[in-house]
Protein backbone atom coordinates (compact mmCIF):
# COMPACT_ATOMS: atom_id res chain seq x y z
CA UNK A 1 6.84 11.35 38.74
CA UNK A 2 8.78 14.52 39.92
CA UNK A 3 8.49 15.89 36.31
CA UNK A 4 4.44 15.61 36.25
CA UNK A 5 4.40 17.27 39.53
CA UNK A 6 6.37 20.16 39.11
CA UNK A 7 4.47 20.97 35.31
CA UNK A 8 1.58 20.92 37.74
CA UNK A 9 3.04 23.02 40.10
CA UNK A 10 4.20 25.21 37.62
CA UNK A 11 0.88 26.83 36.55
CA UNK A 12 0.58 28.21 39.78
CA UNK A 13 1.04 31.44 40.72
CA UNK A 14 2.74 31.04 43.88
CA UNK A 15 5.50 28.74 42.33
CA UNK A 16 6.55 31.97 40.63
CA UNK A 17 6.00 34.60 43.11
CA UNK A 18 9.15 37.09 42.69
CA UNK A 19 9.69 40.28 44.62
CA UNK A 20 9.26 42.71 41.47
CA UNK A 21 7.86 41.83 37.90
CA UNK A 22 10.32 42.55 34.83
CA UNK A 23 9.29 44.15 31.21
CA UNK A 24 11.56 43.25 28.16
CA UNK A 25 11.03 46.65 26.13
CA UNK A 26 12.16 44.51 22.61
CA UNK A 27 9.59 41.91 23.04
CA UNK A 28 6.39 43.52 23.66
CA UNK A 29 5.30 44.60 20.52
CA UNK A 30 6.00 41.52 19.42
CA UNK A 31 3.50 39.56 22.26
CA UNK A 32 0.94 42.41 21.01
CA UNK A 33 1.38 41.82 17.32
CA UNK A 34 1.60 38.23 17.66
CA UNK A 35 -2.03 36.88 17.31
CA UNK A 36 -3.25 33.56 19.58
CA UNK A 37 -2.84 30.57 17.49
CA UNK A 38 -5.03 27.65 17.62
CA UNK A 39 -3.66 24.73 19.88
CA UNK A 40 -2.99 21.23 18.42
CA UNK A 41 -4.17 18.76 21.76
CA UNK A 42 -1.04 18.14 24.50
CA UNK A 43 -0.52 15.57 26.80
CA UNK A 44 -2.81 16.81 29.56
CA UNK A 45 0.49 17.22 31.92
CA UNK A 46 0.87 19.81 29.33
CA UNK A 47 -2.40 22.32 29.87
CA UNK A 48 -0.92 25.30 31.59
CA UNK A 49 -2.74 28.60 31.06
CA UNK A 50 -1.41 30.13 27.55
CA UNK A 51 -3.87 33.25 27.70
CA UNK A 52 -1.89 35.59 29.11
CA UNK A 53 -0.78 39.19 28.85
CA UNK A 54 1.45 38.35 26.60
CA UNK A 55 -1.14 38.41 23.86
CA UNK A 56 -3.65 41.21 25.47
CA UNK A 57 -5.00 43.42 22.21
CA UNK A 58 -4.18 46.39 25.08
CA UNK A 59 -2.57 48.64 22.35
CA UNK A 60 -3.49 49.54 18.74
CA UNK A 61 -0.46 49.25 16.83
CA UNK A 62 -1.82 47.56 13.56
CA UNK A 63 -0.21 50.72 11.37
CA UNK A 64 3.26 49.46 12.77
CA UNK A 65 4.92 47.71 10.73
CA UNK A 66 7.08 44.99 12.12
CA UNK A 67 11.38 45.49 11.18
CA UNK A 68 13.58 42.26 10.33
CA UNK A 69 14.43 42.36 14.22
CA UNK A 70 10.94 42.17 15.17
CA UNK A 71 10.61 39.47 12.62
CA UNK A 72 13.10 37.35 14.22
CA UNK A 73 11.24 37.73 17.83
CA UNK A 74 8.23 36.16 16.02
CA UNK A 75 9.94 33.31 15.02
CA UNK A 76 11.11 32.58 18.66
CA UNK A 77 7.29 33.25 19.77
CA UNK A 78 6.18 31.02 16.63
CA UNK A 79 9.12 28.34 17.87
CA UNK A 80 7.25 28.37 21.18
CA UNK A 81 3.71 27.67 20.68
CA UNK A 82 5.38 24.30 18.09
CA UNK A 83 6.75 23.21 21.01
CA UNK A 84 4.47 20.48 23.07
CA UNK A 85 6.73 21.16 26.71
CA UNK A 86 6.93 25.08 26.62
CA UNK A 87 5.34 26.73 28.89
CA UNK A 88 4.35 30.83 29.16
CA UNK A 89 4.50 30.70 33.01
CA UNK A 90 7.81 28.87 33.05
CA UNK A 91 8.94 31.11 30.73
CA UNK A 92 8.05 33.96 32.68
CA UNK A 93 9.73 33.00 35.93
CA UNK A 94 12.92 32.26 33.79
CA UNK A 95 12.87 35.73 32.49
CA UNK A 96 11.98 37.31 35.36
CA UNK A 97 14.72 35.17 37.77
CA UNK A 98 17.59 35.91 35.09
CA UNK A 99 16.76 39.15 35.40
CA UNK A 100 17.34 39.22 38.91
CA UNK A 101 20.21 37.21 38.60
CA UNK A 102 22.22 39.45 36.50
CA UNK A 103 21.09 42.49 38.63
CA UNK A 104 22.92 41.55 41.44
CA UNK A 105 25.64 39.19 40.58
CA UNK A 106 29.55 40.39 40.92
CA UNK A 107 32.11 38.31 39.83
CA UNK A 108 34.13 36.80 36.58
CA UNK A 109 32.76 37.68 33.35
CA UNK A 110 32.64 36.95 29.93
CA UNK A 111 30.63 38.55 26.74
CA UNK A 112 28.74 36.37 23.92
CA UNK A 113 27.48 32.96 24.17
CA UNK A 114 31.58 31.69 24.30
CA UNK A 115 33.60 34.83 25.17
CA UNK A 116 33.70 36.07 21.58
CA UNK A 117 32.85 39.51 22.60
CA UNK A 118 35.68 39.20 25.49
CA UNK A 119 38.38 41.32 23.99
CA UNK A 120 35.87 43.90 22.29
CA UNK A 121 34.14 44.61 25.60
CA UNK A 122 37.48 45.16 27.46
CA UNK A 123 38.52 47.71 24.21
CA UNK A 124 35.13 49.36 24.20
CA UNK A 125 34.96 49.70 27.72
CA UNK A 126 38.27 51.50 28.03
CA UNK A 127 37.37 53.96 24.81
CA UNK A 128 34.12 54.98 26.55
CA UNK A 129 35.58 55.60 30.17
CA UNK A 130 38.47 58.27 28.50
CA UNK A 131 35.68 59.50 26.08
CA UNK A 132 33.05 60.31 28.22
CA UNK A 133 35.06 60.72 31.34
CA UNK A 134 31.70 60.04 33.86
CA UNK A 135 32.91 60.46 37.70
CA UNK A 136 31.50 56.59 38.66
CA UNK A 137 32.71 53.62 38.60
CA UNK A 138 31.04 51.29 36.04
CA UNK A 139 31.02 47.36 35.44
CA UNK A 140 29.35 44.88 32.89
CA UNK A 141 27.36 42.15 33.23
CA UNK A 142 26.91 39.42 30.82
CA UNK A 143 23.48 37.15 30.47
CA UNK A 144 23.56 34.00 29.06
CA UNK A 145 21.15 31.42 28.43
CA UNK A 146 23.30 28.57 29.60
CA UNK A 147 22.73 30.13 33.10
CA UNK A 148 19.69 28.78 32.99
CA UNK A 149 21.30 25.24 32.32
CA UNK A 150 23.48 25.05 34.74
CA UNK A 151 22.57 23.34 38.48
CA UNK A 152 24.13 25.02 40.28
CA UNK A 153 23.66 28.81 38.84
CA UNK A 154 20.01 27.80 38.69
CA UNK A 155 20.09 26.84 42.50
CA UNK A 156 21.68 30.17 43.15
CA UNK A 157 19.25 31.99 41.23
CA UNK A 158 15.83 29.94 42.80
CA UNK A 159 17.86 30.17 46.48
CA UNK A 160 18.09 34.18 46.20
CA UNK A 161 15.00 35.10 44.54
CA UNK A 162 12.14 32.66 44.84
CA UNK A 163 10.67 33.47 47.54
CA UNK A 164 9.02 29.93 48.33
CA UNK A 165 12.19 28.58 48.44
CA UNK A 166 13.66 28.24 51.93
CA UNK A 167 16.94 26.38 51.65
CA UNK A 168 19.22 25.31 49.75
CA UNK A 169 17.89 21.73 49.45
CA UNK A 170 14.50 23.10 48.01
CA UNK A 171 16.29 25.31 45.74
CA UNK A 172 18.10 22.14 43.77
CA UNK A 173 14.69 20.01 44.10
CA UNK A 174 13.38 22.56 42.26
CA UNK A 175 16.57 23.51 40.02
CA UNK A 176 16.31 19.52 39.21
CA UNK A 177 12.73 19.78 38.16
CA UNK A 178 13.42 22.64 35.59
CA UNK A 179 16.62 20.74 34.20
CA UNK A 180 14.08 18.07 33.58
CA UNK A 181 11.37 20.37 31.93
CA UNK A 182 14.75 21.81 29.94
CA UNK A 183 15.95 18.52 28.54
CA UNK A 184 12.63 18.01 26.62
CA UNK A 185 11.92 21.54 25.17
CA UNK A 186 14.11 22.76 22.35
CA UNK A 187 13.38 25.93 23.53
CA UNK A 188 14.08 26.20 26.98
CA UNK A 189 16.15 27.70 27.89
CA UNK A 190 18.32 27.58 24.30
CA UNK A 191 15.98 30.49 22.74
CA UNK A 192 17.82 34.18 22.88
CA UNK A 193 14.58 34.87 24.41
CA UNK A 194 15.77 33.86 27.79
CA UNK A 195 19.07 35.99 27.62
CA UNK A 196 17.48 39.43 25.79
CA UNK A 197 17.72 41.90 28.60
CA UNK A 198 20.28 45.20 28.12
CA UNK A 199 19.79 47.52 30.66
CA UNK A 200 21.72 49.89 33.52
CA UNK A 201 21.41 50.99 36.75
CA UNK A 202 22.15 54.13 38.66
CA UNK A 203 24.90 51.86 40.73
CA UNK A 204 26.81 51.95 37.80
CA UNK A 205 25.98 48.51 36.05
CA UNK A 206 25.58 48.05 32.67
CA UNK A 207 23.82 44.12 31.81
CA UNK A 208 23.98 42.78 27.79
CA UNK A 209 22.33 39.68 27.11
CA UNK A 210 23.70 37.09 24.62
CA UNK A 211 20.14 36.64 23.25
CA UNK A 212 19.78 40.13 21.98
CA UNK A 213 22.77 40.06 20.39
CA UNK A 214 21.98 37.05 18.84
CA UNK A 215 18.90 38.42 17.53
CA UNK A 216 20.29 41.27 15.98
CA UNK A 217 22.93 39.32 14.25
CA UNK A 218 19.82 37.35 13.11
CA UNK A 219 18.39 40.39 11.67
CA UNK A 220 21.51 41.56 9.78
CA UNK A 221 23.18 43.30 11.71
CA UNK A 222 27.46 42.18 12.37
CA UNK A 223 27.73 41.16 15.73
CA UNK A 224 30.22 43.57 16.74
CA UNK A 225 28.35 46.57 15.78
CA UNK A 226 25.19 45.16 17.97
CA UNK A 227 27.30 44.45 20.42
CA UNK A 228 29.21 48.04 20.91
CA UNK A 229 26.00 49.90 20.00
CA UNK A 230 24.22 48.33 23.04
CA UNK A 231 27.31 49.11 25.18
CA UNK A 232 27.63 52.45 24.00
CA UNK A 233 23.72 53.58 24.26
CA UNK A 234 23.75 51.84 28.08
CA UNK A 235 26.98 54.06 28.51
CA UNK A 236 25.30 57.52 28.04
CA UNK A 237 22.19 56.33 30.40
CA UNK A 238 25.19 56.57 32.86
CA UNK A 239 25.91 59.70 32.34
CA UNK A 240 22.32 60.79 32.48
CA UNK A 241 22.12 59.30 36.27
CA UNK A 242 25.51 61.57 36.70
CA UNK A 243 24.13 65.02 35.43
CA UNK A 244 20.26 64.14 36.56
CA UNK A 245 20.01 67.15 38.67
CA UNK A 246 21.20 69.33 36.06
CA UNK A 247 19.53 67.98 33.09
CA UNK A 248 16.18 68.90 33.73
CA UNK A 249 14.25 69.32 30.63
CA UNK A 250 12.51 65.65 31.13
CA UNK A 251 10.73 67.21 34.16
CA UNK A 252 8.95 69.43 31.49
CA UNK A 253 6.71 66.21 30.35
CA UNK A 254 3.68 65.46 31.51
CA UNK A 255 3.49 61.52 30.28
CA UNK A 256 6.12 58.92 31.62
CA UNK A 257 6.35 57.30 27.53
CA UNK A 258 7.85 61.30 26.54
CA UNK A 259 10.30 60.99 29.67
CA UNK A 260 11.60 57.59 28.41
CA UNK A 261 11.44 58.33 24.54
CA UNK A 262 13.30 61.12 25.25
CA UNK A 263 15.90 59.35 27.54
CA UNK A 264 16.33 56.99 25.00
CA UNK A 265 16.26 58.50 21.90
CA UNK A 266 19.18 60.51 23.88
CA UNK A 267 21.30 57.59 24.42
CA UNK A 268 20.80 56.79 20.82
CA UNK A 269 22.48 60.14 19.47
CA UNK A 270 25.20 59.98 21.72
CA UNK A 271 26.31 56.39 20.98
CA UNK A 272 25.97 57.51 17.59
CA UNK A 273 28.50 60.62 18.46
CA UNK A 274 30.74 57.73 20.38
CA UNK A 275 30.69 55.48 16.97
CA UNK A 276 31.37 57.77 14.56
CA UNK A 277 34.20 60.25 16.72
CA UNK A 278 38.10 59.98 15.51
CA UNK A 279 38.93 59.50 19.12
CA UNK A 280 35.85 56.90 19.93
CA UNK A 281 35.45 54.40 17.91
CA UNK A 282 36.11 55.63 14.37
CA UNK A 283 33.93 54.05 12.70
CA UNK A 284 33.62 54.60 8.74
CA UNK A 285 30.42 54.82 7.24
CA UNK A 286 29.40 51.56 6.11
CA UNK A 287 29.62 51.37 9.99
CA UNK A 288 27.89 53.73 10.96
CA UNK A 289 25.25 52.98 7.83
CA UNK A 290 24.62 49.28 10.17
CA UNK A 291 24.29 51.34 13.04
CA UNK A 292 21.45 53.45 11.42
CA UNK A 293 19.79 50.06 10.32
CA UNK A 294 20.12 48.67 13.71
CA UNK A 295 18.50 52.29 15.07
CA UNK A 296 15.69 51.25 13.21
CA UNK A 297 15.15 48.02 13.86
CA UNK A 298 14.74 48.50 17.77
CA UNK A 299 11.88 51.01 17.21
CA UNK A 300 8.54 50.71 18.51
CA UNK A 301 5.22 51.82 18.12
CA UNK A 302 4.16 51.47 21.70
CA UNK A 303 3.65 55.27 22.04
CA UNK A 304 1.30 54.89 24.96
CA UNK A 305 3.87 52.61 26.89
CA UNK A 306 5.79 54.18 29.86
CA UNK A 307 8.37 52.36 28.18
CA UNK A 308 8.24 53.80 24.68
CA UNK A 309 12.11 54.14 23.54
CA UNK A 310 11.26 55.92 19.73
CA UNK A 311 9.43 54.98 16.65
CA UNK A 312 12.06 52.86 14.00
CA UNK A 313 12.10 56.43 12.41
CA UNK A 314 12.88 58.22 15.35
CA UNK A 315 15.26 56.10 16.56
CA UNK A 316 17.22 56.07 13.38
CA UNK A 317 16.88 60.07 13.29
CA UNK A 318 18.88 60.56 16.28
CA UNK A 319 21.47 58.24 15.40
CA UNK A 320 21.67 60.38 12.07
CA UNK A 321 22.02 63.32 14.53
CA UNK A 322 25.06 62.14 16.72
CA UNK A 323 26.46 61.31 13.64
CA UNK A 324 26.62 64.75 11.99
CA UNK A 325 27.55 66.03 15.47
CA UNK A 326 30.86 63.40 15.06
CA UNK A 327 31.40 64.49 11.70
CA UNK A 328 31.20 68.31 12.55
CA UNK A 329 34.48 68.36 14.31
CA UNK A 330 36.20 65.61 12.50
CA UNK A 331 39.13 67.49 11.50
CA UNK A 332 40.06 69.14 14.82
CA UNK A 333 39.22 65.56 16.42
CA UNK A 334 38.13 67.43 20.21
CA UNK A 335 35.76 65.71 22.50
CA UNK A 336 32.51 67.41 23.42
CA UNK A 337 31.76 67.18 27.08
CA UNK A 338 28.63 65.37 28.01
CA UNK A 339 27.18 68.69 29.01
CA UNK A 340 27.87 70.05 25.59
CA UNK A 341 26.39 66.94 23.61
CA UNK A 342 23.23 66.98 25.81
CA UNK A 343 22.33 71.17 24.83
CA UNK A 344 23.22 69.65 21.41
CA UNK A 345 20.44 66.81 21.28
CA UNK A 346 17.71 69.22 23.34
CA UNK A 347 18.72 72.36 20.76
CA UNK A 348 18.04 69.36 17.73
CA UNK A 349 15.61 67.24 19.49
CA UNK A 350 12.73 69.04 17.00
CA UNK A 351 15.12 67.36 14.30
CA UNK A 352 14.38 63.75 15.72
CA UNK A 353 10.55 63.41 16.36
């Protein structure tokens, strides 16, 4: 029974031994939140280890409350411990393997679970390279859980980054066995969860995973909005790899959460000015009101977390701010330079916190 074996093997830690491990920034407060429920008895095939870090009391965040997009991460987490073949492991190396995958494929592209964002990503992408006019060349991945799905991206995937995988033979025995573990969960690997990742890189690539999308639409929020919010706040983290030797203020921190709340709650603001310009992508303000709501929802309370990106407040503050930046030279319609919108934010940043 290759099936048996492999949910077996799958509890080990060697079966998943990747080169680096991965953090999703929009899930963990949710794992933290998310209290251990009590197990109904499995098919003993079925007892993997559940107690994990995923559910590690390691910060206090009890004053937090959770937003409608945190909400809608629970119900995925709820989804999985209902489901009799899920499996936190598994669901790791998925993660962590996509990840990877997206990283460093190059090649044909499209945007949304069927190419529904196709045409708004090729318009958004050409606003943001005359707007921001960054000296780098700069390309977008999509993630998609049917990745996960598919033989032979899954082989691909195992073959370059599993590192107890040899060949390419091994790589579909064990792409096989996963398909197999697939077919039986509802939730593997059709939840958003598997596709959440946005994210850049200082080679220029941007990554924007159907799932988060998804999620946000979930929440409220119109797809397109999530969708060129997302692009736009990845956009300025490109910029910030462009003028990192100049913009130095970061380097004043002593704690790695202030360098990333700041770095983020940057981004924010200026996808915020982006949104809201004449010459970006003029959006009115029932627009930019979804935006504000979307700010919020991505907040966190992980203020200890070298990964803190801004309380819901916080978040939703310096969208507010790149907003009345946008609005402050409305009529004459110019384009502040990056340089010009950072000293903005840093002059403001008081404004934000």
């Amino acid at each position: 029974m290759l099936l048996c074996t492999f949910i077996f093997q799958a509890c080990s830690k060697e079966e998943f031994d990747l080169k680096d491990p991965v953090f999703h920034p929009y899930l963990t407060q949710v794992e933290i939140q998310l209290k251990e429920p009590s197990y109904t008895s499995k098919p003993d095939i079925f007892l993997c280890n559940f107690s994990n870090t995923y559910f590690e009391d390691e910060i206090s965040i009890a004053s937090c409350q959770l937003t409608d997009f945190g909400l809608v991460l629970l119900d995925y987490f709820e989804s999985f411990f209902n489901d009799p073949y899920f499996d936190f492991d598994l669901a790791s190396y998925y993660t962590e393997l996509h990840k990877k995958y997206v990283t460093h494929y190059r090649g044909e592209n499209y945007y949304g679970a069927s190419g529904e964002y196709d045409q708004l990503a090729k318009k958004r992408i050409r606003e943001l390279t005359a707007f921001w006019d960054l000296n780098r060349e700069i390309m977008l991945n999509g993630q998609h859980t049917a990745s996960l799905n598919d033989r032979e991206i899954l082989a691909d995937m195992i073959e370059s980054f599993d590192r107890t995988i040899r060949n390419r033979d091994e790589a579909y025995e064990k792409a096989d066995a996963l398909l197999e573990i697939n077919a039986l969960s509802p939730n593997l690997p059709e939840s958003p969860y598997f596709a959440m990742d946005a994210f850049t890189l200082s080679n220029g690539l941007l990554v924007i995973g159907d799932g988060l999308i998804e999620s946000l639409v979930a929440a409220g929020i119109e797809g397109e909005i999530a969708f060129t919010a997302i692009l736009s706040h990845e956009w300025w983290h490109q910029a910030q790899y462009e003028y990192a030797e100049e913009w130095t203020e970061v380097e004043e921190y002593d704690e790695a959460w202030e360098v990333s709340r700041f770095i983020e709650l940057e981004a924010d603001y200026a996808a915020a000015y982006f949104l809201a310009h004449k010459r970006g992508a003029t959006y009115n303000w029932k627009r930019i009101e979804e935006y504000f709501r979307l700010s919020f929802n991505v907040g966190d309370c992980l203020i200890n977390s070298d990964t803190h990106h801004g309380t819901p407040t916080q978040r939703m503050n310096a969208a507010e701010l790149g907003y009345e930046l946008a609005e402050s030279a409305r009529k004459k319609g110019f384009i502040l330079s990056p340089e010009e919108v950072h000293a903005y934010f840093v002059e403001n940043l008081d404004k934000v916190l």
